[in-house]
Protein backbone atom coordinates (compact mmCIF):
# COMPACT_ATOMS: atom_id res chain seq x y z
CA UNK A 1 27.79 21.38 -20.14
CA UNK A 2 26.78 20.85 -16.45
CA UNK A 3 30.05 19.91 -14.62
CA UNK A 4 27.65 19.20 -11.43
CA UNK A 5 29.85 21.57 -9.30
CA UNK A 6 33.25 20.74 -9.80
CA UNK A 7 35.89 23.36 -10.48
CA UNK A 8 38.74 23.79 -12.15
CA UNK A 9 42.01 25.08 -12.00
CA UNK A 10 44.22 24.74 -15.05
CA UNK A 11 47.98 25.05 -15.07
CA UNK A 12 50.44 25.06 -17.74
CA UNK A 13 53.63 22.42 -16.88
CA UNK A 14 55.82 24.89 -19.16
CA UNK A 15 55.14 28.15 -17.86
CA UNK A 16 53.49 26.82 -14.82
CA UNK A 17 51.47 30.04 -15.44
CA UNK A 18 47.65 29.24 -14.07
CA UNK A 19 45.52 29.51 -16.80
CA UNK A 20 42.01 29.13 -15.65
CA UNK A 21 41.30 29.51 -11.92
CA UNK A 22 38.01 27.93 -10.38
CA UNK A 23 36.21 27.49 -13.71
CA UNK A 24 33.18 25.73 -13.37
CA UNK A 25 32.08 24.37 -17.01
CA UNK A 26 35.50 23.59 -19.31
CA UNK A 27 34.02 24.98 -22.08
CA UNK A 28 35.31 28.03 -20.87
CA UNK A 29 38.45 27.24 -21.48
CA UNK A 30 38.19 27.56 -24.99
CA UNK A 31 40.11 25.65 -27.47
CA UNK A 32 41.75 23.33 -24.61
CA UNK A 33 38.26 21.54 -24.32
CA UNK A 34 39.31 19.61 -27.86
CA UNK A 35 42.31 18.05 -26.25
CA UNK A 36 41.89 14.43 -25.40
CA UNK A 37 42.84 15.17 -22.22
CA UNK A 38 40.00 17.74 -21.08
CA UNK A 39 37.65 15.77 -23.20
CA UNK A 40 38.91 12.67 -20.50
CA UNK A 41 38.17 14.99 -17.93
CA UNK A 42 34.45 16.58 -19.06
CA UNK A 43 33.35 12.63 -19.87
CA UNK A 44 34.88 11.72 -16.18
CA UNK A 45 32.83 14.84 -14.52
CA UNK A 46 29.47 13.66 -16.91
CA UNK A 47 29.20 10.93 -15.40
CA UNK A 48 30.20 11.84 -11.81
CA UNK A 49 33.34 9.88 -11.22
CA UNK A 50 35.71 12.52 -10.21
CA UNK A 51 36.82 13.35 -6.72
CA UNK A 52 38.69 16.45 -5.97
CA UNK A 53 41.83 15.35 -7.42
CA UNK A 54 45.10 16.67 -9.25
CA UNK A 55 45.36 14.85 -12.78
CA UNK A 56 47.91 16.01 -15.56
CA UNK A 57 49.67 15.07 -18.69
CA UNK A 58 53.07 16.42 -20.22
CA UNK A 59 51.18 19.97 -20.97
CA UNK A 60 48.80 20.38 -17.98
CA UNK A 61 47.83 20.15 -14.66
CA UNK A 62 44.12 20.44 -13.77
CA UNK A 63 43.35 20.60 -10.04
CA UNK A 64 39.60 19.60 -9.25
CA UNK A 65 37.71 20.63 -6.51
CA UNK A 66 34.03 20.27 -5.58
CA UNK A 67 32.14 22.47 -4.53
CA UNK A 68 28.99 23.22 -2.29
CA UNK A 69 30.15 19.77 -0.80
CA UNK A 70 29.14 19.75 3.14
CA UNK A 71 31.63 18.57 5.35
CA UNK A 72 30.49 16.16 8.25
CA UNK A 73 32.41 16.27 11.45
């Protein structure tokens, strides 16, 4: 899956122990990818409407960045 450089952090609300730092395709994070909510997240990043952003639900927190992004003064 091409995730057209995003990244992703992935944080667990219960443990808030950070499961996946700075992955770049969700498949990588196993299992979690058949949640509704990551499968949300891989359509969103498909089809190029996300902006770094924090979204979450009542198990997760997924912190998106993108990367290779040039900043213009």
């Amino acid at each position: 899956m091409n995730d057209f450089n995003y990244k992703y952090t992935i944080i667990s609300k219960n443990s808030r122990e950070t499961l996946f730092a700075n992955i770049s395709d969700l498949n990588s994070a196993g299992s979690l990818i058949n949640d509704d909510f990551f499968e949300y997240i891989a359509t969103e990043a498909q089809m190029r409407r996300l902006g770094e952003c924090t979204l979450q639900n009542e198990d997760y927190i997924c912190i998106v960045k993108l990367s290779n992004v040039k900043s213009v003064a």
